[in-house]
N, C-alpha and C. Protein backbone atom coordinates (compact mmCIF):
# COMPACT_ATOMS: atom_id res chain seq x y z
N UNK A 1 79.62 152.93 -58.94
CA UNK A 1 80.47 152.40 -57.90
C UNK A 1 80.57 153.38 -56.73
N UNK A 2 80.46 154.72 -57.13
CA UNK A 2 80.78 155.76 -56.01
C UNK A 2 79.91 155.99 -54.90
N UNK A 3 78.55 155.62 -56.07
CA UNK A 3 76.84 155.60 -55.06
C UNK A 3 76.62 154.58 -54.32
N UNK A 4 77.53 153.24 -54.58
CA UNK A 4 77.46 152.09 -53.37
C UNK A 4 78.24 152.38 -52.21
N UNK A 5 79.48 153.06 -52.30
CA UNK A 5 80.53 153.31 -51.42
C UNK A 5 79.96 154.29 -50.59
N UNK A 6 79.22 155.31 -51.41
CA UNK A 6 78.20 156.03 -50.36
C UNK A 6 77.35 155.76 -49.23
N UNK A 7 76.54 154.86 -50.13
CA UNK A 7 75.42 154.19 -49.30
C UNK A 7 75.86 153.54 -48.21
N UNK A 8 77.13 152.78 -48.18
CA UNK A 8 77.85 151.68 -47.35
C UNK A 8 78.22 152.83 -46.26
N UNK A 9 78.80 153.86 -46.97
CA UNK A 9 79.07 155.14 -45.40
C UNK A 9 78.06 155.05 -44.45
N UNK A 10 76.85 155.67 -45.50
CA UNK A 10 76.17 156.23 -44.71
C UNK A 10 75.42 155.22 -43.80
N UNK A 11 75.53 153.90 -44.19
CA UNK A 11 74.99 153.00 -43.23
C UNK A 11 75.47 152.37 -42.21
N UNK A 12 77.09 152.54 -42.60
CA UNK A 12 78.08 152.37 -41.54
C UNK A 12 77.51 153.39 -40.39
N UNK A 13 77.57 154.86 -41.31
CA UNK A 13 77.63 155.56 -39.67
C UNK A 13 76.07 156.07 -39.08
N UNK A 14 75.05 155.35 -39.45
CA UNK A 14 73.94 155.00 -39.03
C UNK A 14 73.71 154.46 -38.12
N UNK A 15 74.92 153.17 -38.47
CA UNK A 15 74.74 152.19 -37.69
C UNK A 15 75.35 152.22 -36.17
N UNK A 16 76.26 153.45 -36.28
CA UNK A 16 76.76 153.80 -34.87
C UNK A 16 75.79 155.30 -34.27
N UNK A 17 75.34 155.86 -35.24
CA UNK A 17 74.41 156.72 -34.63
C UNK A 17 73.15 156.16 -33.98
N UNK A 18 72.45 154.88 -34.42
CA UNK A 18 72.16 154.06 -33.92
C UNK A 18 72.64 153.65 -32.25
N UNK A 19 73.85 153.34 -32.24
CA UNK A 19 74.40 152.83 -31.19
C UNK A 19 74.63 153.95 -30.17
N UNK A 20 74.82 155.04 -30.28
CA UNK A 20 75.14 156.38 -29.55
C UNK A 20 73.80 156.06 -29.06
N UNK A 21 72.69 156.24 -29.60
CA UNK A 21 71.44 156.58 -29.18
C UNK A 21 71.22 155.57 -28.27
N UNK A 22 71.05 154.15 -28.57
CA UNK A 22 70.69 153.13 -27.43
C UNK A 22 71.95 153.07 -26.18
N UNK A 23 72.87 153.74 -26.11
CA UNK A 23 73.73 153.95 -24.91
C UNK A 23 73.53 155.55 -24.46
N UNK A 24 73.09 156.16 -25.61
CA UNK A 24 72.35 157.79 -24.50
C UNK A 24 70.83 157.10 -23.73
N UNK A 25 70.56 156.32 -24.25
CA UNK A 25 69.12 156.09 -23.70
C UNK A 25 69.37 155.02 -21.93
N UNK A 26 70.38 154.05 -22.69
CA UNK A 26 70.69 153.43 -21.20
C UNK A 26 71.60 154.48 -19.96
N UNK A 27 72.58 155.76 -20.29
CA UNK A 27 73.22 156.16 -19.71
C UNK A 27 71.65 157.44 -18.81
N UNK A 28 70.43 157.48 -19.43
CA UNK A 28 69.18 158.26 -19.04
C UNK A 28 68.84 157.09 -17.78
N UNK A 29 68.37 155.76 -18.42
CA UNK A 29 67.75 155.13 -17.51
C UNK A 29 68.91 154.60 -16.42
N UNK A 30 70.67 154.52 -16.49
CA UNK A 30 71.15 154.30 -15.29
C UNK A 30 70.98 155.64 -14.33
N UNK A 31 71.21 156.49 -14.70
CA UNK A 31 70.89 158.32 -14.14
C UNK A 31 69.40 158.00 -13.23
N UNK A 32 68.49 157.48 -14.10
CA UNK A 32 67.23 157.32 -13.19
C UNK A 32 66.60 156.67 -12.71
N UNK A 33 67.40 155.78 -12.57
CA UNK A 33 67.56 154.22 -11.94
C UNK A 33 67.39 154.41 -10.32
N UNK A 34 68.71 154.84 -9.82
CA UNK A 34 68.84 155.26 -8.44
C UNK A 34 67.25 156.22 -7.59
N UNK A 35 67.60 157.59 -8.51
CA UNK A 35 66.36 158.31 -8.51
C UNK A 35 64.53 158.39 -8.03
N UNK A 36 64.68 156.88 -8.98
CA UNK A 36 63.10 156.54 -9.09
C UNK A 36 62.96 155.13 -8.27
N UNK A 37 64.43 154.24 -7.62
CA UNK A 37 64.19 153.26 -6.95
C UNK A 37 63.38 153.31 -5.62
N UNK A 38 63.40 154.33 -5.12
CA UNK A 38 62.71 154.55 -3.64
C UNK A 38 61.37 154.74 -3.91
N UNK A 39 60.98 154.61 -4.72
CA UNK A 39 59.51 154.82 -5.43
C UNK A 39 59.02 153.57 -5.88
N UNK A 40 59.91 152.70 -6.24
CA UNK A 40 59.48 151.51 -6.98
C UNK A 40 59.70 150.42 -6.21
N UNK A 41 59.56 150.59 -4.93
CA UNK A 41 60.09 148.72 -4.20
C UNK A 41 58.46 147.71 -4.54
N UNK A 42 58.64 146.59 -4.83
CA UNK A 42 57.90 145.71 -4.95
C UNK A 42 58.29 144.39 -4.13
N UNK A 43 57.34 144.19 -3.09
CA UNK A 43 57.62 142.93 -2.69
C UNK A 43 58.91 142.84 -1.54
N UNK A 44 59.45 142.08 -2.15
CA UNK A 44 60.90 141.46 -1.05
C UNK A 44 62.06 142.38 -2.32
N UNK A 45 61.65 143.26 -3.68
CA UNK A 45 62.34 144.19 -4.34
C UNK A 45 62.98 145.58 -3.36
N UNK A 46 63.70 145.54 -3.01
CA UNK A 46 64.09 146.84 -2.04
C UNK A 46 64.72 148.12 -2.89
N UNK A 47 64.80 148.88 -2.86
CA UNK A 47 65.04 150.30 -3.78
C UNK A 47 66.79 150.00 -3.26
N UNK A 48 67.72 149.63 -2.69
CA UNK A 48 68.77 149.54 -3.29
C UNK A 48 69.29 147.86 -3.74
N UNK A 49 68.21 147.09 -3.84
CA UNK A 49 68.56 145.83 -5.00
C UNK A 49 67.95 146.66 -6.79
N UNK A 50 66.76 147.34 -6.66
CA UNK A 50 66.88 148.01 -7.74
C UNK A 50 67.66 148.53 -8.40
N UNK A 51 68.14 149.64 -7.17
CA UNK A 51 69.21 150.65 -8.17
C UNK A 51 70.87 149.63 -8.25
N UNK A 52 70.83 148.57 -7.72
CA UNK A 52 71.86 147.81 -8.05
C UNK A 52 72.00 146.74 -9.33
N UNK A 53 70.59 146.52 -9.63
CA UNK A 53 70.24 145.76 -10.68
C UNK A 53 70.66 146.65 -11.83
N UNK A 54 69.73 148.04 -11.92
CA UNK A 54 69.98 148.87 -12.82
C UNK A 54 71.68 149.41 -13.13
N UNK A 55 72.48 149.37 -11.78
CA UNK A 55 73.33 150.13 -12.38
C UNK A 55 74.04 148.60 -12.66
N UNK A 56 74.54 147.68 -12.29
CA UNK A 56 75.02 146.39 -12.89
C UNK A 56 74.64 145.97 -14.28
N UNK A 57 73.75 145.86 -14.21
CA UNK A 57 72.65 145.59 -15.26
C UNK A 57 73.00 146.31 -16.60
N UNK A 58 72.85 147.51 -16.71
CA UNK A 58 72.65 148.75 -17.33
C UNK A 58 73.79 148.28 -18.19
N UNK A 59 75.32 148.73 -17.19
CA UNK A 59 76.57 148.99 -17.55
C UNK A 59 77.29 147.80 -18.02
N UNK A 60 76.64 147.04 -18.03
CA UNK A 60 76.93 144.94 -18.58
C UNK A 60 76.57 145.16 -19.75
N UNK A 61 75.54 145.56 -20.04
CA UNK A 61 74.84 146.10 -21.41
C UNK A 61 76.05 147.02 -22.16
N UNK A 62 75.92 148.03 -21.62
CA UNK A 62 76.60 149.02 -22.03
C UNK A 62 78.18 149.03 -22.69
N UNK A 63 78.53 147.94 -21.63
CA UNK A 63 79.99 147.78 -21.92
C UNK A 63 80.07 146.56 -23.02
N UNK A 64 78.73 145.66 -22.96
CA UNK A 64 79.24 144.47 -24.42
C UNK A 64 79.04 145.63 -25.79
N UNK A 65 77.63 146.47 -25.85
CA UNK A 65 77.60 147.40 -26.83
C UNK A 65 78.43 148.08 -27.23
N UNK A 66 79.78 148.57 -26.46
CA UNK A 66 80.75 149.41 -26.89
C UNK A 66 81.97 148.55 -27.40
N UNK A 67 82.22 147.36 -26.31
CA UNK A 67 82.89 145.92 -27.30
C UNK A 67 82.73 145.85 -28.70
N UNK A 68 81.10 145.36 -28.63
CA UNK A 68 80.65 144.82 -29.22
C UNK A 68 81.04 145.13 -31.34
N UNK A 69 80.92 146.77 -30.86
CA UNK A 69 80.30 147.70 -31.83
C UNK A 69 81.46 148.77 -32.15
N UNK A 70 82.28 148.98 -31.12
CA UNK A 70 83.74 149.93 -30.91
C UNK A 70 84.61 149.34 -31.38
N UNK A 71 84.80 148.28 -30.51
CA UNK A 71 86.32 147.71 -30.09
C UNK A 71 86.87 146.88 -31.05
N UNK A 72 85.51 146.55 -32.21
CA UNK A 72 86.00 145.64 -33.60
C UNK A 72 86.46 144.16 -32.97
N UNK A 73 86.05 144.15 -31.80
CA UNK A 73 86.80 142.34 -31.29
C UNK A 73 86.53 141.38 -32.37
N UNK A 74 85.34 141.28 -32.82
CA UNK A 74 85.34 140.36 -33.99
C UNK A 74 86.44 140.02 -34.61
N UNK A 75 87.25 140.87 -35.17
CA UNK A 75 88.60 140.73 -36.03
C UNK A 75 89.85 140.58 -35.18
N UNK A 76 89.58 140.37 -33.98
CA UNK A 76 90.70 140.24 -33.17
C UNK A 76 91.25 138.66 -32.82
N UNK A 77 92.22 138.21 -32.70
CA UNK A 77 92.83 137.27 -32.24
C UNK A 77 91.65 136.11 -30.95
N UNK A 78 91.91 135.01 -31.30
CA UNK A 78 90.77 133.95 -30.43
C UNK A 78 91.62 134.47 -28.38
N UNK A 79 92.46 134.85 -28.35
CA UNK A 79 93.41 135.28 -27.19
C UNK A 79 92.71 136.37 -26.33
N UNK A 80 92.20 137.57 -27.18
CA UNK A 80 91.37 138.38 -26.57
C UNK A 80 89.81 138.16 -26.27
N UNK A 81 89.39 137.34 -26.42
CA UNK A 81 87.93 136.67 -25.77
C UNK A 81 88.45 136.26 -24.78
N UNK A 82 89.48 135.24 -24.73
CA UNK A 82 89.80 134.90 -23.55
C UNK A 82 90.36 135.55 -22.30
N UNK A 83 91.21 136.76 -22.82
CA UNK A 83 91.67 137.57 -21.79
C UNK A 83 89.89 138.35 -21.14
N UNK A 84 89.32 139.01 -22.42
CA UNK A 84 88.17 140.01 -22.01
C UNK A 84 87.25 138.49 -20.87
N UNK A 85 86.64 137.43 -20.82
CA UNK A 85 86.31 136.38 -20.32
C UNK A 85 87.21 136.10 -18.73
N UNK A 86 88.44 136.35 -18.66
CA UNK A 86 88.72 136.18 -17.61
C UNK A 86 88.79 138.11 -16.77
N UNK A 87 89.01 138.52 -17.46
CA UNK A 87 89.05 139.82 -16.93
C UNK A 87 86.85 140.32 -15.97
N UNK A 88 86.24 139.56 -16.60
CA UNK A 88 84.97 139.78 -16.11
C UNK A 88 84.72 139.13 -15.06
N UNK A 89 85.42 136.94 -15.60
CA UNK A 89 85.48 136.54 -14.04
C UNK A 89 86.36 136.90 -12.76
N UNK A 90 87.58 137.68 -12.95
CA UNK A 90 87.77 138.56 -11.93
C UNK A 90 87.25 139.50 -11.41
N UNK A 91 86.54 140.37 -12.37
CA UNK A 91 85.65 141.31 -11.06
C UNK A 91 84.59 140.41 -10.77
N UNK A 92 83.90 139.97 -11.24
CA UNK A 92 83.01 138.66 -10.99
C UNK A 92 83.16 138.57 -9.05
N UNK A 93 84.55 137.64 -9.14
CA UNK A 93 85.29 137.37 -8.13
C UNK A 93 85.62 138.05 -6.92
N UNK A 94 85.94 139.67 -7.64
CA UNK A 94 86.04 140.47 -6.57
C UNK A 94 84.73 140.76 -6.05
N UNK A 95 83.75 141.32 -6.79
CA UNK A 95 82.37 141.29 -6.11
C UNK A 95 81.83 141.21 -4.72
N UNK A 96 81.80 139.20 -5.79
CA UNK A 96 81.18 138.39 -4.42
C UNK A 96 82.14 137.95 -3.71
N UNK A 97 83.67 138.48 -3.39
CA UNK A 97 84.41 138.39 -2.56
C UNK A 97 84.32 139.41 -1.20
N UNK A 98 83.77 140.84 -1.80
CA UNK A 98 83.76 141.96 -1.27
C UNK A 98 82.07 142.31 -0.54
N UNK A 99 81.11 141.87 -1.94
CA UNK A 99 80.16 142.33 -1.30
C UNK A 99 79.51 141.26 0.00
N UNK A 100 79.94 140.13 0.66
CA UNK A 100 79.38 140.06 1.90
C UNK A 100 79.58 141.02 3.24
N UNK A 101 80.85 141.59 2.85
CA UNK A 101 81.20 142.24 4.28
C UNK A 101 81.10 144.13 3.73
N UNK A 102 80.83 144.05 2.72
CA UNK A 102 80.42 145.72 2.53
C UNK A 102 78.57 145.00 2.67
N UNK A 103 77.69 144.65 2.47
CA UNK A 103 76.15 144.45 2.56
C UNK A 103 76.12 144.22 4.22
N UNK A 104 76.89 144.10 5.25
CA UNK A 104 76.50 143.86 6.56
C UNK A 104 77.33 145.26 7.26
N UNK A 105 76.69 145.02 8.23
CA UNK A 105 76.99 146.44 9.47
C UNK A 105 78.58 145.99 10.22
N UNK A 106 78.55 144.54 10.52
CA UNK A 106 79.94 144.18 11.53
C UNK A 106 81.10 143.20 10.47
N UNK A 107 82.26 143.88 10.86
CA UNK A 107 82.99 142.89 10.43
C UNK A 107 84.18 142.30 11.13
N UNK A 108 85.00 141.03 10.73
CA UNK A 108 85.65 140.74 12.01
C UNK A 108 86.62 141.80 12.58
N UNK A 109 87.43 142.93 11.71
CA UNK A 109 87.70 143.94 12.38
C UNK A 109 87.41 145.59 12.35
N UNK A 110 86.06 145.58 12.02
CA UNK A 110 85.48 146.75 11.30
C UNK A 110 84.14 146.55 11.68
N UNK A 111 83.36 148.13 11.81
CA UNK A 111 82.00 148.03 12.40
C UNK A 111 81.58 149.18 11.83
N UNK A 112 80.47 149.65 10.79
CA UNK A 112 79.91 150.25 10.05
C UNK A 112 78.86 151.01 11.26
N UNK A 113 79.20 152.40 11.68
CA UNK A 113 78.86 152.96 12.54
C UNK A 113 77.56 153.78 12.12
N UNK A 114 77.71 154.27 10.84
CA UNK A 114 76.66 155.18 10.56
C UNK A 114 76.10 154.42 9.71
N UNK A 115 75.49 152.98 9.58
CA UNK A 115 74.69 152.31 9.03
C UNK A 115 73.76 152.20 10.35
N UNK A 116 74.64 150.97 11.19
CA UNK A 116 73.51 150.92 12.13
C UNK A 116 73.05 151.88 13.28
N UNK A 117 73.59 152.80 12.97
CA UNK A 117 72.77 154.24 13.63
C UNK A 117 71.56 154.66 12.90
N UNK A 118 71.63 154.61 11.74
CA UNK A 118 70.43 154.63 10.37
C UNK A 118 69.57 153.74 10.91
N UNK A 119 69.91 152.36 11.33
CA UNK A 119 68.69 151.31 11.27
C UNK A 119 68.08 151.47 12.36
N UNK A 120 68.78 152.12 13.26
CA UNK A 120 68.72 152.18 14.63
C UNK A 120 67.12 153.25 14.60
N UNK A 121 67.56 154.38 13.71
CA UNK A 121 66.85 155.54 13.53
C UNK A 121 65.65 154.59 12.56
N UNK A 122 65.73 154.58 11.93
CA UNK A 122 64.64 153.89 11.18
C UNK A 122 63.80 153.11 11.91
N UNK A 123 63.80 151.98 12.60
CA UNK A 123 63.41 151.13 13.52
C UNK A 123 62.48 152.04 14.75
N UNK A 124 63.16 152.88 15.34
CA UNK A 124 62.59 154.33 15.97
C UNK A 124 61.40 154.72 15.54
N UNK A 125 62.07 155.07 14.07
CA UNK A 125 60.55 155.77 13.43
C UNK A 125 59.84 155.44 13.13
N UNK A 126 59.71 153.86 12.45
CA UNK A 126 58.64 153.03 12.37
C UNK A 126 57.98 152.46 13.33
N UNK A 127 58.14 152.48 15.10
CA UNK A 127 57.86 152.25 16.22
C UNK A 127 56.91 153.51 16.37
N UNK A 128 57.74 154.86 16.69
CA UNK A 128 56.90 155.98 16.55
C UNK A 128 55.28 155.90 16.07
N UNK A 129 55.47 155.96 14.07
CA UNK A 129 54.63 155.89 13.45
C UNK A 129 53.36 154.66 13.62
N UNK A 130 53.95 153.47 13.88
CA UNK A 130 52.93 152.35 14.47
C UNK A 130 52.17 152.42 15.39
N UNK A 131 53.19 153.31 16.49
CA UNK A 131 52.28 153.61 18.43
C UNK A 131 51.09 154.85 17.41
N UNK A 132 51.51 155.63 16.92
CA UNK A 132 50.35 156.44 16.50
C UNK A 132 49.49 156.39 15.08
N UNK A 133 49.32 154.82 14.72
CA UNK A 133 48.51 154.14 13.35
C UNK A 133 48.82 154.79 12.65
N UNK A 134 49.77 155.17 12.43
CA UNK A 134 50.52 155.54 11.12
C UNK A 134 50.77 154.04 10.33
N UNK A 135 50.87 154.15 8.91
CA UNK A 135 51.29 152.68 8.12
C UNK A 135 53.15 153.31 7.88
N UNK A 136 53.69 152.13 8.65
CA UNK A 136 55.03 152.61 8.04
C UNK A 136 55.85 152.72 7.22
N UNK A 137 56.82 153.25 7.16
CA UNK A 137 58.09 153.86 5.28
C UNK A 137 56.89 154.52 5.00
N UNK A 138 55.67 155.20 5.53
CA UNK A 138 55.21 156.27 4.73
C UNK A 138 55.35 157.78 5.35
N UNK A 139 56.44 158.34 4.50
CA UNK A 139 57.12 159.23 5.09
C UNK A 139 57.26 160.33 4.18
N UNK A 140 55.88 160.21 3.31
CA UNK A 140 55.44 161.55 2.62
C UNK A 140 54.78 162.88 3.03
């Protein structure tokens, strides 16, 4: 009886050493997410929809795994799905409430000064680099 109660430990806490590891491994790839996005644009993919995918992405993961696997919800009341369910469609909410006017330069009473000075500069340098056949964003 003592050698089953064992075994059941040790697989219990396997099973979270397990889980440490696949959230050290996602907390590596959100870390190098940002990092390695300016390296990786593909297409109409831009290096900050990357590193936004990754860090959204990542931490959606991250946070059902620690639910999932921590928080014991299973054994909890049908009340807390529903609270954790509305608590997501509120940031949900806030989001895409917030992110149209933080993703643009003007707003109806606010004007993002050191963005479009950036684009301003960028636009510059890719003019620059074109008048002298340079291929542009290559700025190695």
């Amino acid at each position: 009886m003592a050698e089953h109660q064992d075994h059941a430990e040790h697989h219990g806490q396997s099973h979270y050493v397990k889980i440490w590891a696949v959230l050290l491994v996602l907390l590596i790839l959100s870390i190098l997410g940002p990092i390695l996005a300016p390296h990786m644009e593909f297409g109409f993919l831009k290096a900050w929809m990357i590193t936004l995918m990754t860090a959204f992405g990542i931490a959606i993961v991250k946070a059902y795994l620690v639910a999932a696997n921590f928080m014991h919800l299973n054994i909890e009341k049908r009340y807390i799905t529903y609270l954790l369910t509305t608590m997501l469609m509120l940031m949900l909410l806030f989001f895409a409430g917030v992110s149209p006017d933080v993703m643009k330069h003007k707003g109806q009473n606010w004007e993002n000064v050191a963005a479009e000075a950036e684009v301003e500069r960028a636009l510059k340098a890719e003019a620059a680099a074109a008048a002298h056949g340079e291929h542009p964003g290559n700025e190695h």
